[in-house]
C-alpha atoms as a PDB file:
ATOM      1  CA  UNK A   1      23.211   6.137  11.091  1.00  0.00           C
ATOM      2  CA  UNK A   2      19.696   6.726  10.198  1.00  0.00           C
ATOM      3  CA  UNK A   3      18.144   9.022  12.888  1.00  0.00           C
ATOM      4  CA  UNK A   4      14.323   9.700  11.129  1.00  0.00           C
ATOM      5  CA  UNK A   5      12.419   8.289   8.269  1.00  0.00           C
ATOM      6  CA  UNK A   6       9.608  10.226   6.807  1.00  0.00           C
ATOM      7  CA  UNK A   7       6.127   8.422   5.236  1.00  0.00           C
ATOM      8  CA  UNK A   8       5.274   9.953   2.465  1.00  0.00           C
ATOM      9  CA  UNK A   9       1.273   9.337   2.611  1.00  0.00           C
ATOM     10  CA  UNK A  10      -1.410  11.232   4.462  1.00  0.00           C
ATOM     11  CA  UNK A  11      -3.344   7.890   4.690  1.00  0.00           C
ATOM     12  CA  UNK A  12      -4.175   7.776   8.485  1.00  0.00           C
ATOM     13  CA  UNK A  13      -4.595   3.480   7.785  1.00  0.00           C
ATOM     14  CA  UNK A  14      -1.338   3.514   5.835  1.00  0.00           C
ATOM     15  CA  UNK A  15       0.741   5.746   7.881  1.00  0.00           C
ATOM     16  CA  UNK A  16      -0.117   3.058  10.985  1.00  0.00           C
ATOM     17  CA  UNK A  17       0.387  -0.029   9.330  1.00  0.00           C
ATOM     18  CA  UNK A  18       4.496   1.393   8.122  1.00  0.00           C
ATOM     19  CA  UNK A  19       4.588   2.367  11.866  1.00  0.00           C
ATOM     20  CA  UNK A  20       3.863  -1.171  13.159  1.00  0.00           C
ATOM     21  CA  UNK A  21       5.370  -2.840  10.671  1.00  0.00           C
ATOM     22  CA  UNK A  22       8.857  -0.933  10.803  1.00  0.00           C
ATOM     23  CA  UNK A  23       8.882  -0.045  14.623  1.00  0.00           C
ATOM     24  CA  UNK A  24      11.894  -3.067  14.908  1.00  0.00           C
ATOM     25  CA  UNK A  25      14.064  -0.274  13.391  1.00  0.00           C
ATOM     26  CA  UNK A  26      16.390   1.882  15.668  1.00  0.00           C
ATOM     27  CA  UNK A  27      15.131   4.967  14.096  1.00  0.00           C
ATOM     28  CA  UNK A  28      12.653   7.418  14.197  1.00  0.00           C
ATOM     29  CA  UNK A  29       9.065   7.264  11.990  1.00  0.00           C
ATOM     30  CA  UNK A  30       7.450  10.135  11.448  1.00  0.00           C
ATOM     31  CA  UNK A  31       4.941  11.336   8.771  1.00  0.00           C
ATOM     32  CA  UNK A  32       4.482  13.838   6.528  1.00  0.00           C
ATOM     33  CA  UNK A  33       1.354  15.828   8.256  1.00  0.00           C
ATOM     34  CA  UNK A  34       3.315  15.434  11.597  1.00  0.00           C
ATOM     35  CA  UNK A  35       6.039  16.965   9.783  1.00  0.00           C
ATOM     36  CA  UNK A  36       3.456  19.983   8.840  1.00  0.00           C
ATOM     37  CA  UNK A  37       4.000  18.736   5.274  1.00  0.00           C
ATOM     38  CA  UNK A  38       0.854  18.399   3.567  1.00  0.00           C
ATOM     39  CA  UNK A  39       1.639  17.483  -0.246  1.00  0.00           C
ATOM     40  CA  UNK A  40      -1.209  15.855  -2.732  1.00  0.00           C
ATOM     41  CA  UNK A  41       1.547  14.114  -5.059  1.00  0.00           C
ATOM     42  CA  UNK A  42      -0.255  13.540  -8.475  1.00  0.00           C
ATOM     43  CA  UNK A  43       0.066   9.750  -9.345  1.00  0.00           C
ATOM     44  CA  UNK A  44       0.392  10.190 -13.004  1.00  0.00           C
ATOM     45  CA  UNK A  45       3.210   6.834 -13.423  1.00  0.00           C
ATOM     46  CA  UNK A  46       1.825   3.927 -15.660  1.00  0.00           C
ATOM     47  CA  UNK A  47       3.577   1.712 -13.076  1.00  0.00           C
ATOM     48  CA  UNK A  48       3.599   1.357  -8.970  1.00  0.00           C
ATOM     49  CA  UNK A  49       7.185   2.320  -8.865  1.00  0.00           C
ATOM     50  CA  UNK A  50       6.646   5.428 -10.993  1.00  0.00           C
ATOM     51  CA  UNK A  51       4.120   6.600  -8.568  1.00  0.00           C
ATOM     52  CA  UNK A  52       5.921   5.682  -5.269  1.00  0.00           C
ATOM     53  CA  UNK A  53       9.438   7.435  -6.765  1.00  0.00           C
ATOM     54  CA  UNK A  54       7.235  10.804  -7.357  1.00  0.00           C
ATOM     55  CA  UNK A  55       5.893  10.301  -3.669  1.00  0.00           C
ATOM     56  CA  UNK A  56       9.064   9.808  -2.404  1.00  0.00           C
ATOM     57  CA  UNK A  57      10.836  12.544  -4.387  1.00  0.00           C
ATOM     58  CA  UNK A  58       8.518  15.169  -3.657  1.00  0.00           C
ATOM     59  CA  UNK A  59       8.420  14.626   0.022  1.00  0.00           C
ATOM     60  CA  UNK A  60      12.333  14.449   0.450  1.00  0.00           C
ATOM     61  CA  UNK A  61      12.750  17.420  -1.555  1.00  0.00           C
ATOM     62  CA  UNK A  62      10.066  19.198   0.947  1.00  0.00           C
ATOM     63  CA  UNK A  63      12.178  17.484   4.357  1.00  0.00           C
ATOM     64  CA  UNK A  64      15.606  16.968   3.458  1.00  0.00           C
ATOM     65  CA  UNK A  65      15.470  13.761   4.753  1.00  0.00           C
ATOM     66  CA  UNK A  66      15.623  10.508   4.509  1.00  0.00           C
ATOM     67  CA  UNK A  67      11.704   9.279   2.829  1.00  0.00           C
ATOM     68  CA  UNK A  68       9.342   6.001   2.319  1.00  0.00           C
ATOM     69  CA  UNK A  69       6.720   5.732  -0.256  1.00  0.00           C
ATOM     70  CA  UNK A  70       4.948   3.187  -1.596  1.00  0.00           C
ATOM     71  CA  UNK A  71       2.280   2.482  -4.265  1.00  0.00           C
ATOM     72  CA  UNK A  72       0.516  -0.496  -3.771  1.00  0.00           C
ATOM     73  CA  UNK A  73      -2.801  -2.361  -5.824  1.00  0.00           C
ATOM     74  CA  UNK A  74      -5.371  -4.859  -6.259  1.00  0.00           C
ATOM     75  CA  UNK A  75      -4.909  -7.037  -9.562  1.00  0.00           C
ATOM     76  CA  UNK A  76      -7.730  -9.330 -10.323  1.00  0.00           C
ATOM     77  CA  UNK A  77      -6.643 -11.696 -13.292  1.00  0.00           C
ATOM     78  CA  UNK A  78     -10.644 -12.039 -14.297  1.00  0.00           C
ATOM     79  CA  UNK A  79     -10.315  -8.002 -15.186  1.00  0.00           C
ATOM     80  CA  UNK A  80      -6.822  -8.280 -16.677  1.00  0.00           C
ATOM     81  CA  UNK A  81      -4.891  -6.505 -14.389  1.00  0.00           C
ATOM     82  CA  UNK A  82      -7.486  -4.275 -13.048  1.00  0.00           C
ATOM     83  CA  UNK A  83      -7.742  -1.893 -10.963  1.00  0.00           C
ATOM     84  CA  UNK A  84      -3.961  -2.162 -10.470  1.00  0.00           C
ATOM     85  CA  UNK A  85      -2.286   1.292 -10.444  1.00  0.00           C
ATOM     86  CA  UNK A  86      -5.649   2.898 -10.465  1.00  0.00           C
ATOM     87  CA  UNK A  87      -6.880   0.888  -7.172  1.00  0.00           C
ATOM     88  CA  UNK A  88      -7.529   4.198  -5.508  1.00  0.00           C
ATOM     89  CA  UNK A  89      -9.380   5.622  -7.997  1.00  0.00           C
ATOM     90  CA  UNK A  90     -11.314   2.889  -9.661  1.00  0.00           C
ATOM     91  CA  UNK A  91     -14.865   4.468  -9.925  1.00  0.00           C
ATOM     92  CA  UNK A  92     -16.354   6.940 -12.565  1.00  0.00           C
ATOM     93  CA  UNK A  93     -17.045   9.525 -10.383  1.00  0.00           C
ATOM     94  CA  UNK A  94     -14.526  11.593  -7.781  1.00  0.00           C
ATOM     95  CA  UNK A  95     -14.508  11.753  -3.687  1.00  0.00           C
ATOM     96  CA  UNK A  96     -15.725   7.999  -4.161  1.00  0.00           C
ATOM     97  CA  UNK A  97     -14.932   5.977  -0.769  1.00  0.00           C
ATOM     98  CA  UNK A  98     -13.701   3.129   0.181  1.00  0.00           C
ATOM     99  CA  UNK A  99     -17.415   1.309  -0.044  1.00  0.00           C
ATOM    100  CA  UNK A 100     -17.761   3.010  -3.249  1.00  0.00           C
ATOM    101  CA  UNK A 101     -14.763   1.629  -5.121  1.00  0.00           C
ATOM    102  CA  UNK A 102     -15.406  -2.348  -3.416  1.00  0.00           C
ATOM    103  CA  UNK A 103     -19.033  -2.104  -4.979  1.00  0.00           C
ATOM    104  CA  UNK A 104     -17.893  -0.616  -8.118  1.00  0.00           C
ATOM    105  CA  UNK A 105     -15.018  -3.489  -8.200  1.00  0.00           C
ATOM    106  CA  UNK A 106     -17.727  -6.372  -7.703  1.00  0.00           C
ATOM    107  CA  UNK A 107     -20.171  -5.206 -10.219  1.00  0.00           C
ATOM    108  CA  UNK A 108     -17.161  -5.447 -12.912  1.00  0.00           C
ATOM    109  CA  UNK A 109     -16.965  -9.254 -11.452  1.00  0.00           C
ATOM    110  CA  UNK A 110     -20.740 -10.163 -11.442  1.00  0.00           C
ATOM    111  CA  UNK A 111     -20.587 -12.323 -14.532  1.00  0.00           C
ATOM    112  CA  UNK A 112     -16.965 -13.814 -14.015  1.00  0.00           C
ATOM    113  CA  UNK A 113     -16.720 -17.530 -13.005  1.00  0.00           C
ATOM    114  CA  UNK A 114     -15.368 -18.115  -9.706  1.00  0.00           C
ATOM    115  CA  UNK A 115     -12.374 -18.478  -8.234  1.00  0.00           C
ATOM    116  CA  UNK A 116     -11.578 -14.878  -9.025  1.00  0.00           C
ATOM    117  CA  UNK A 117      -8.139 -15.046  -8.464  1.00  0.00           C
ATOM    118  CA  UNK A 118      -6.521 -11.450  -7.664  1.00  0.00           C
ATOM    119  CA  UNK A 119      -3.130 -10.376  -6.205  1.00  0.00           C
ATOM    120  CA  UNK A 120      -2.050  -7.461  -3.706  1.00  0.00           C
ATOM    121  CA  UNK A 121       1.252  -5.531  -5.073  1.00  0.00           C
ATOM    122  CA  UNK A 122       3.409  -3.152  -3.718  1.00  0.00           C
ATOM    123  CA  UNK A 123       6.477  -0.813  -4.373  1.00  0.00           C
ATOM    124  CA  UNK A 124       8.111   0.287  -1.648  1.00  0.00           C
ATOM    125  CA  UNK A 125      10.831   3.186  -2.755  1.00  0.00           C
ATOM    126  CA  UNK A 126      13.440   4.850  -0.179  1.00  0.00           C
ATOM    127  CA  UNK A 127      14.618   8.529  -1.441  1.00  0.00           C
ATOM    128  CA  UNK A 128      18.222   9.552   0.326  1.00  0.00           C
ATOM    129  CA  UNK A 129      19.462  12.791   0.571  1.00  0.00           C
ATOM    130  CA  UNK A 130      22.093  11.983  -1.334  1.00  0.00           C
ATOM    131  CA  UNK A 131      19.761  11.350  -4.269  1.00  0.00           C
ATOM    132  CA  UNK A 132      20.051   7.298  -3.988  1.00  0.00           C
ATOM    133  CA  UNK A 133      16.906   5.409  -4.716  1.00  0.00           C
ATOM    134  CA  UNK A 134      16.097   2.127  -3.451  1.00  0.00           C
ATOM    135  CA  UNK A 135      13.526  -0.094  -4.317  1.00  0.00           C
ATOM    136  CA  UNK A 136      11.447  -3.476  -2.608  1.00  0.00           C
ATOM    137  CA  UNK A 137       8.574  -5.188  -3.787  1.00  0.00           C
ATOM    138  CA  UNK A 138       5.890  -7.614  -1.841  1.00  0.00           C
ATOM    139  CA  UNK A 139       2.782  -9.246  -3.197  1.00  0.00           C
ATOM    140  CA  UNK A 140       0.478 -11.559  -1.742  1.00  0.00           C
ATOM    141  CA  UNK A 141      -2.495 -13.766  -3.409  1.00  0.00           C
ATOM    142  CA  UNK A 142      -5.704 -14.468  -2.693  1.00  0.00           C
ATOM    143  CA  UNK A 143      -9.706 -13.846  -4.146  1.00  0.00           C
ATOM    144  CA  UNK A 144     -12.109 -11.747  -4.688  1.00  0.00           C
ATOM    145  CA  UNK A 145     -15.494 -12.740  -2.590  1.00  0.00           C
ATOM    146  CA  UNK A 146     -18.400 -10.408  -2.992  1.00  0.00           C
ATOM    147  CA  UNK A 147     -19.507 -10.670   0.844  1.00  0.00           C
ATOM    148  CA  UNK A 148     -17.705  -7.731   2.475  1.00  0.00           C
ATOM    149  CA  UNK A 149     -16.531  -9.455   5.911  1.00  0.00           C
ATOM    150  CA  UNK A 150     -14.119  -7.679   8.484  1.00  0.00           C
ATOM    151  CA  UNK A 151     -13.972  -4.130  10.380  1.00  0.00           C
ATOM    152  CA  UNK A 152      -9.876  -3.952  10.154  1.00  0.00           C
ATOM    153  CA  UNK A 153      -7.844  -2.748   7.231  1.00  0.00           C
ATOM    154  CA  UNK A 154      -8.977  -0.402   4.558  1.00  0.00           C
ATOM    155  CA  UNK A 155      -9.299  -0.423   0.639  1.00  0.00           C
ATOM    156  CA  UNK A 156     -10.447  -3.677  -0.629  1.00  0.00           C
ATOM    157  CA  UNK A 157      -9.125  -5.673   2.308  1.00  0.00           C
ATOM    158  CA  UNK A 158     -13.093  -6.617   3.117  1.00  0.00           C
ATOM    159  CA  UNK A 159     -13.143  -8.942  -0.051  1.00  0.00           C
ATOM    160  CA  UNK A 160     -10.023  -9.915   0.001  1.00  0.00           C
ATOM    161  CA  UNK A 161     -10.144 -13.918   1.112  1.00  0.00           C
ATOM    162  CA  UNK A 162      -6.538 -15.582   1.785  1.00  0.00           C
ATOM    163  CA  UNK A 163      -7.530 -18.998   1.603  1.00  0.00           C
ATOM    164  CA  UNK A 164      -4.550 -20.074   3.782  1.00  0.00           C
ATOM    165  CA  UNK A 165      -5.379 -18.547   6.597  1.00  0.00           C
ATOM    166  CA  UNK A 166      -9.159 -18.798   5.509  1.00  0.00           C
ATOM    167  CA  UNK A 167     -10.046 -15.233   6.519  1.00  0.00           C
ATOM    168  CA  UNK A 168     -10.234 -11.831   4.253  1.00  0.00           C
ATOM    169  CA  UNK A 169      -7.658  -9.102   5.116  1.00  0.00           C
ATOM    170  CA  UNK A 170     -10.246  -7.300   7.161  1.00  0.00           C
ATOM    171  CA  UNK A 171     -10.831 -10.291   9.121  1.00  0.00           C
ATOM    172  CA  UNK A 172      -7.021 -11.034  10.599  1.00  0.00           C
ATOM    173  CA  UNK A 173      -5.177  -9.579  13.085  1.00  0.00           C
ATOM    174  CA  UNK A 174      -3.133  -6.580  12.244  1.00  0.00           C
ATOM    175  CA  UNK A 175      -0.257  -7.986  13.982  1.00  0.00           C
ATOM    176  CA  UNK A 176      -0.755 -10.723  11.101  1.00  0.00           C
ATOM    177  CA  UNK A 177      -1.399  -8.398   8.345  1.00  0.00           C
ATOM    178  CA  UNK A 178       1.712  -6.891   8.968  1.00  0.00           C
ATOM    179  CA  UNK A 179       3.616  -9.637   8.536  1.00  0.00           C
ATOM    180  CA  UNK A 180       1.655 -11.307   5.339  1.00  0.00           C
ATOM    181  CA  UNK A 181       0.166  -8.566   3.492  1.00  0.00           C
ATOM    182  CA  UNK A 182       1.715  -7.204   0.107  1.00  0.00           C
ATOM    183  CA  UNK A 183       3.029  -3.942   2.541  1.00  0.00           C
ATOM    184  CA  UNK A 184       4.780  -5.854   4.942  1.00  0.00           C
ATOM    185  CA  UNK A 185       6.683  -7.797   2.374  1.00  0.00           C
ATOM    186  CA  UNK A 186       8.133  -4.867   0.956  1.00  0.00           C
ATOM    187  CA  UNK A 187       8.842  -2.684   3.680  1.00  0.00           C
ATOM    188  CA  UNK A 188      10.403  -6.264   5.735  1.00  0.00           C
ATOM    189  CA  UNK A 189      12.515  -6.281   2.939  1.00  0.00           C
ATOM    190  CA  UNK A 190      13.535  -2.581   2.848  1.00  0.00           C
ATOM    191  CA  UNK A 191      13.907  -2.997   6.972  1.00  0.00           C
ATOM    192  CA  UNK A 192      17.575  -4.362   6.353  1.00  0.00           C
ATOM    193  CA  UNK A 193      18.185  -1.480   4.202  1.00  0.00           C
ATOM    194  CA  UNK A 194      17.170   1.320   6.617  1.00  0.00           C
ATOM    195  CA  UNK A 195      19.041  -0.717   9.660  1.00  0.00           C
ATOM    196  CA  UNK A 196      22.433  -0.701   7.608  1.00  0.00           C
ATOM    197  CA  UNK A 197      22.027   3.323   6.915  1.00  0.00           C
END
């Protein structure tokens, strides 16, 4: 039976919404900097998984145990893709914020017709002991506005609009976010996973 379950992030805002969203489970959640394992995993994989197996990799080789990662991004169709993989470092210039990266984002858009359509992704991977790798997926739709509105979340979650629930991500309930946001999707489905461990 699974007794712990290590994050691999440092992101305060990330590390909290696993918690919440995988506190159903019958096991413990801890995270790396609780652990005293402080690791700044280069993200060099031309895909979300690639980047979430090097997370998860490197942080079970540092534990021993049993470890989440995920890589997760914001694809606007208008930009092709963009920033996708490089959503956390999508501005020409380093130690850029949040704030930063949203402007930078919305200046690419300026010209674009609207709707500007965009998805959420994410990759969830599991690393075992054993060496067995697991792998989940979530994604969830919605547009790009360019009036930041909301104080919860992080990232790009300000202009973010879900038109069915007619809020951005900073705008609803965390206890909703964790249920319809491209994160919860993929760690819900991993949940049966880690319960059958």
């Amino acid at each position: 039976m699974l007794q712990s379950l290590v994050i691999a992030s440092g992101n305060p805002g990330k590390i909290r919404e696993i918690k919440a969203i995988l506190r159903s489970g019958e096991f413990e959640i801890v995270s790396g900097p609780e652990l005293g394992v402080f690791m700044d995993v280069k993200e060099t994989g031309t895909t979300y998984a690639e980047n979430a197996r090097l997370k998860a990799i490197a942080y079970q080789a540092a534990t021993g145990q049993a470890v989440l990662a995920d890589d997760s991004g914001l694809e606007v169709d208008a930009l092709d893709g963009a920033p996708g993989v490089h959503s956390a470092r999508y501005f020409p210039k380093s130690n850029a914020t949040d704030a930063d990266r949203r402007a930078y984002l919305l200046e690419q858009l300026r010209n674009h017709p609207l709707p500007l359509t965009a998805h959420f992704h994410c990759t969830a991977i599991l690393a075992m002991p054993d060496g067995s790798i697991i792998e989940t997926v979530g994604r969830c739709d919605g547009e790009i506005i360019f009036e930041e509105r909301g104080s919860g979340g992080f990232g790009y979650d300000p202009i973010f609009y879900m038109p069915e629930h007619q809020a951005t991500m900073a705008e609803i309930p965390a206890s909703l976010k964790n249920q319809v946001s491209h994160r919860a999707k993929a760690l819900l489905a991993m949940l049966p996973v880690l319960e059958s461990l």
